[in-house]
PDB file of N, CA and C in Angstrom:
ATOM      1  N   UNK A   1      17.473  21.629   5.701  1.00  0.00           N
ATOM      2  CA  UNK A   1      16.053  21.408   5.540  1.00  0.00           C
ATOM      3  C   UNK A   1      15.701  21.033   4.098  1.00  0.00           C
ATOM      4  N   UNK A   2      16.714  20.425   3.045  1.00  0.00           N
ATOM      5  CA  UNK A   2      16.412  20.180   2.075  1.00  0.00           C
ATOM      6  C   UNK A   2      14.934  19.497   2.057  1.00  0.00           C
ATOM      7  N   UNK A   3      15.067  18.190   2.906  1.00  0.00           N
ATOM      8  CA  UNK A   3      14.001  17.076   3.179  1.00  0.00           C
ATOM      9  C   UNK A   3      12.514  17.598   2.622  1.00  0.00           C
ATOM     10  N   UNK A   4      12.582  18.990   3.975  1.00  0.00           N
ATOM     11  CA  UNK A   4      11.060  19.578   3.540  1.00  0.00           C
ATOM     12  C   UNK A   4      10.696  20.166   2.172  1.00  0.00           C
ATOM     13  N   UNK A   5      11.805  20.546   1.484  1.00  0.00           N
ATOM     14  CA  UNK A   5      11.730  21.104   0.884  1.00  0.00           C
ATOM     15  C   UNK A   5      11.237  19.968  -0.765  1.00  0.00           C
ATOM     16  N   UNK A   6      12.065  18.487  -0.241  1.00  0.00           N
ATOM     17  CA  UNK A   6      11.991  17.329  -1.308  1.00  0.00           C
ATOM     18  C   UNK A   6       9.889  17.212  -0.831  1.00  0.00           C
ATOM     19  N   UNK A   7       9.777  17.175   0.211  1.00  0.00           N
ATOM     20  CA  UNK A   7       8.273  16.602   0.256  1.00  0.00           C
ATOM     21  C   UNK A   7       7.172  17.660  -0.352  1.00  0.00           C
ATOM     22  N   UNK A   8       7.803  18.992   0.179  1.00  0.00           N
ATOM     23  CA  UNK A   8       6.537  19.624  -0.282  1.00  0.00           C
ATOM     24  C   UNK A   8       6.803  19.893  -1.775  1.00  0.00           C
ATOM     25  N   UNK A   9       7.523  19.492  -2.641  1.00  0.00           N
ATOM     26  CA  UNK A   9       7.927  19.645  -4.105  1.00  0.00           C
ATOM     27  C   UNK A   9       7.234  18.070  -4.485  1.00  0.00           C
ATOM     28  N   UNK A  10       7.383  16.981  -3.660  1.00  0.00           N
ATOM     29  CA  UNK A  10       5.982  15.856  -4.089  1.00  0.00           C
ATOM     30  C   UNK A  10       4.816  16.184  -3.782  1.00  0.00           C
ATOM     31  N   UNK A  11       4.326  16.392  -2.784  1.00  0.00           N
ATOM     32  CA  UNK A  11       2.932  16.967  -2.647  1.00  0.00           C
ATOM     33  C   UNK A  11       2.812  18.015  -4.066  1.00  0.00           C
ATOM     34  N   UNK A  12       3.703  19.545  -3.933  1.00  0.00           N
ATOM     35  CA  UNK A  12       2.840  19.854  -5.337  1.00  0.00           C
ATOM     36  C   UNK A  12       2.869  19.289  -6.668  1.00  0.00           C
ATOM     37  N   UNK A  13       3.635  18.493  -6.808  1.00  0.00           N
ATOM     38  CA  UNK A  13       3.695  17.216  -8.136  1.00  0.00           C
ATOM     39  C   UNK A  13       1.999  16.674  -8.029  1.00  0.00           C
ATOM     40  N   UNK A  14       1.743  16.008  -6.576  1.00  0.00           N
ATOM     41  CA  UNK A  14       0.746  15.333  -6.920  1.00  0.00           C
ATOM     42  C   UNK A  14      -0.209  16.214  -6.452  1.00  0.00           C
ATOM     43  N   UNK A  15      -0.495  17.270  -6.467  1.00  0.00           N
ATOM     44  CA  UNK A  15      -1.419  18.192  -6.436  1.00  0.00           C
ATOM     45  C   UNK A  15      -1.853  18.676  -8.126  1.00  0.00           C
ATOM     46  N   UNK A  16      -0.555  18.589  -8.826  1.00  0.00           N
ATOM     47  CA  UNK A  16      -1.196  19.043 -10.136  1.00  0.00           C
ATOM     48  C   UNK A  16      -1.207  17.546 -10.864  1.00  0.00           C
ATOM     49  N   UNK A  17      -0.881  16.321 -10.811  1.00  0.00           N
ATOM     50  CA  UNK A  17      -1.294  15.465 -11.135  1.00  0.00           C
ATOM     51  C   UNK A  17      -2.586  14.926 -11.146  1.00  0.00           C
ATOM     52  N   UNK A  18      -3.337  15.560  -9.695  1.00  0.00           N
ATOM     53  CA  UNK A  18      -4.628  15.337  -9.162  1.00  0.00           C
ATOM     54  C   UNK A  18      -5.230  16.797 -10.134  1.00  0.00           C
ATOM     55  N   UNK A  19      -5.198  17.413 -10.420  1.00  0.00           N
ATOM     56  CA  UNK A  19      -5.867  18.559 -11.041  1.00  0.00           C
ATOM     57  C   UNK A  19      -5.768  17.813 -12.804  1.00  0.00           C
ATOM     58  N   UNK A  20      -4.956  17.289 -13.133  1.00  0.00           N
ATOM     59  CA  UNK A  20      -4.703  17.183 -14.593  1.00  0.00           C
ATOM     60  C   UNK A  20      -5.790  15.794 -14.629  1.00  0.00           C
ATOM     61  N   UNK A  21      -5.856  15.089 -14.066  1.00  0.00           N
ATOM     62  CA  UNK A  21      -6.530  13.697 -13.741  1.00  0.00           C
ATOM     63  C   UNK A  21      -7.950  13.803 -12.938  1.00  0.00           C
ATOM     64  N   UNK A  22      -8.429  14.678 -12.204  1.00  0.00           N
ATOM     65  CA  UNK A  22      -9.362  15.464 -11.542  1.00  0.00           C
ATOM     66  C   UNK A  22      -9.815  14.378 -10.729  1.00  0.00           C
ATOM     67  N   UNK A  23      -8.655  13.970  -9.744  1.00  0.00           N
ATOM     68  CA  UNK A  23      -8.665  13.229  -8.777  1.00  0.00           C
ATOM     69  C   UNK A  23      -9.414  14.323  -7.637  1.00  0.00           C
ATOM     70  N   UNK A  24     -10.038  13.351  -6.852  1.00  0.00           N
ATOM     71  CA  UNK A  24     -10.608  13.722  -5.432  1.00  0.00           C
ATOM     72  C   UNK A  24     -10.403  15.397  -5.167  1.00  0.00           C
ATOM     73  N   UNK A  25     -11.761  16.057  -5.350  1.00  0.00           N
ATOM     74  CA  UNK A  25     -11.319  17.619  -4.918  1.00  0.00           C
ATOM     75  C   UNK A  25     -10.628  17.980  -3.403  1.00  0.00           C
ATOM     76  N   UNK A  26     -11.220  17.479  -2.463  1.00  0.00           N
ATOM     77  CA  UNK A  26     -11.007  17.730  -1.123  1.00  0.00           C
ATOM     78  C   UNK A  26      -9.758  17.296  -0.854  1.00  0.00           C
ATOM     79  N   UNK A  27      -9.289  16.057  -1.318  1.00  0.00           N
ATOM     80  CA  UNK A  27      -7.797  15.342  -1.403  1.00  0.00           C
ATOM     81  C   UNK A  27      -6.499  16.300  -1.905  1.00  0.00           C
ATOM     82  N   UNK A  28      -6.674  16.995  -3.004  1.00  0.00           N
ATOM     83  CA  UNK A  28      -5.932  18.014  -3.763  1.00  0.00           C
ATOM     84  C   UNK A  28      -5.623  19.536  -2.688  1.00  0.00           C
ATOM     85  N   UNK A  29      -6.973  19.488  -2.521  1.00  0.00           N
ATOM     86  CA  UNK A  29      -7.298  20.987  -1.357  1.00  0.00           C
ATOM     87  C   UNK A  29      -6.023  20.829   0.114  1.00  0.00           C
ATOM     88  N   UNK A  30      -6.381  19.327   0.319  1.00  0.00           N
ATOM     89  CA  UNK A  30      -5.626  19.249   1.845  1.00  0.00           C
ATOM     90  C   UNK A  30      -3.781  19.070   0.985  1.00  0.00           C
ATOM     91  N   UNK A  31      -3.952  18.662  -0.057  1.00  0.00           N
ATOM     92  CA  UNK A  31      -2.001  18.027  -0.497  1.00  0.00           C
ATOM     93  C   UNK A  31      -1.223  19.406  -0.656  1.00  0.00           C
ATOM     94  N   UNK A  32      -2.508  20.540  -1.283  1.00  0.00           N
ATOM     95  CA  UNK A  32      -1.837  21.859  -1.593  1.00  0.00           C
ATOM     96  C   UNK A  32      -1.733  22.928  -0.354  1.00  0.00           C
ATOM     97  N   UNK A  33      -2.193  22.723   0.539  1.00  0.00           N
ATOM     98  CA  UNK A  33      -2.262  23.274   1.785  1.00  0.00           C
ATOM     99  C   UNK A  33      -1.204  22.787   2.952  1.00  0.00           C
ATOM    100  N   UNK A  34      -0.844  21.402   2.707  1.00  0.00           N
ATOM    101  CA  UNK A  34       0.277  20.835   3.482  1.00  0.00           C
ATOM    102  C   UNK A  34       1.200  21.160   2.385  1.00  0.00           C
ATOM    103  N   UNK A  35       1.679  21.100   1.239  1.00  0.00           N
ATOM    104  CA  UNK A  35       2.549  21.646   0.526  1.00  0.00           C
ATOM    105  C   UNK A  35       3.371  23.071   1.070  1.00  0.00           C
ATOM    106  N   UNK A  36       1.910  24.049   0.742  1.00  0.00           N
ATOM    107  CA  UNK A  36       2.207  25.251   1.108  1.00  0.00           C
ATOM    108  C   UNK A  36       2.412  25.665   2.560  1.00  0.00           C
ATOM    109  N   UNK A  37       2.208  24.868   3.664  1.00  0.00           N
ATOM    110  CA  UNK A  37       2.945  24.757   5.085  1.00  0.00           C
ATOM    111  C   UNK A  37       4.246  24.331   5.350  1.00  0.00           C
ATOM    112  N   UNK A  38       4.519  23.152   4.334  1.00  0.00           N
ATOM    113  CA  UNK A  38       6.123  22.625   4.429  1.00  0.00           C
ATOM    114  C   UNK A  38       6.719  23.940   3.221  1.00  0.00           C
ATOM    115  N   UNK A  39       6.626  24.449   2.546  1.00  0.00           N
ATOM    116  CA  UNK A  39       7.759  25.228   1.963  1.00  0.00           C
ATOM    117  C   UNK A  39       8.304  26.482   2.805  1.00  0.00           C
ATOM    118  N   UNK A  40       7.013  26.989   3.247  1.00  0.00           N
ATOM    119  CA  UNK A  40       6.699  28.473   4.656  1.00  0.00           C
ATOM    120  C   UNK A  40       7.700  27.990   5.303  1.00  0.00           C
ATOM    121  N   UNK A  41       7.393  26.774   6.285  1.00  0.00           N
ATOM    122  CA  UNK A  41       8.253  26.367   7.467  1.00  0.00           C
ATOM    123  C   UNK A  41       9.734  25.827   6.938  1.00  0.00           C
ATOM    124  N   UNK A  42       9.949  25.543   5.937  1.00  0.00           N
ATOM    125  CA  UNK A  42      11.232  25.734   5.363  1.00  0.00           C
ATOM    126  C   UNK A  42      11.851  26.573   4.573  1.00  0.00           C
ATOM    127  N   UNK A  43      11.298  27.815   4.387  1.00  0.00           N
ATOM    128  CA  UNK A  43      11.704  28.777   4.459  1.00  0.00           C
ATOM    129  C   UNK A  43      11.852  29.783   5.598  1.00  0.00           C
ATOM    130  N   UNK A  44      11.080  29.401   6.770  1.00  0.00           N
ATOM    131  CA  UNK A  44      11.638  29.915   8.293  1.00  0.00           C
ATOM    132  C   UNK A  44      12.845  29.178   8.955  1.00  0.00           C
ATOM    133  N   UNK A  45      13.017  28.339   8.398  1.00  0.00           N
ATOM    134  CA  UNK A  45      14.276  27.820   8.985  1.00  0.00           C
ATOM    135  C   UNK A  45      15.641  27.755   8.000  1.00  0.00           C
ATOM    136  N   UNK A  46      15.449  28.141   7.096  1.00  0.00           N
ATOM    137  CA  UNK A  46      16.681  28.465   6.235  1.00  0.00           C
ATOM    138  C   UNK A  46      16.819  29.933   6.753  1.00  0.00           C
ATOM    139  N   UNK A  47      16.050  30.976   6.433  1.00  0.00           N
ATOM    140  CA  UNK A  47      16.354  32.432   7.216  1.00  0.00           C
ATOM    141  C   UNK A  47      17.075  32.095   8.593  1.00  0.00           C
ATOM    142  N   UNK A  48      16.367  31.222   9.538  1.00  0.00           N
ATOM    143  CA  UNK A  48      16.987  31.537  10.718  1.00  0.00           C
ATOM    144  C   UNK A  48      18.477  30.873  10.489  1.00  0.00           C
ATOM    145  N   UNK A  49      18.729  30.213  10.161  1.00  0.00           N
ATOM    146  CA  UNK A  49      20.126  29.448   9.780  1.00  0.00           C
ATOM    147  C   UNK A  49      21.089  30.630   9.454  1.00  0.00           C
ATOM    148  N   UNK A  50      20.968  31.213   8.296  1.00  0.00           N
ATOM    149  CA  UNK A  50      21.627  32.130   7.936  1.00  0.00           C
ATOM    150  C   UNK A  50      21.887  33.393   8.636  1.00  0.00           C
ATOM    151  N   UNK A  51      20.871  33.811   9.768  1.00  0.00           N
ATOM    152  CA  UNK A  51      21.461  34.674  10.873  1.00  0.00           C
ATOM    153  C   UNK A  51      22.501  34.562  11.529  1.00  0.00           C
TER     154      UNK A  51
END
């Protein structure tokens, strides 16, 4: 599950890119929220792996 792990590490890149640049609030809100869903769900599937 590296993959998820490469996307949600771009999303929070451009989540604090959008904060440093004070790009679109609502835009930032949804990139850091799908961020923080792809790391969760790839961290449920690395645990289950390792069982």
């Amino acid at each position: 599950m590296k993959f998820l792990r490469w996307i949600s590490s771009l999303f929070l890149l451009l989540f604090i890119v959008g904060i440093i640049f004070k790009a679109g609030s609502n835009l930032i809100n949804i990139v850091l929220i799908l961020s923080a869903f792809l790391l969760v769900l790839d961290m449920f599937f690395q645990r289950r792996k390792s069982i």
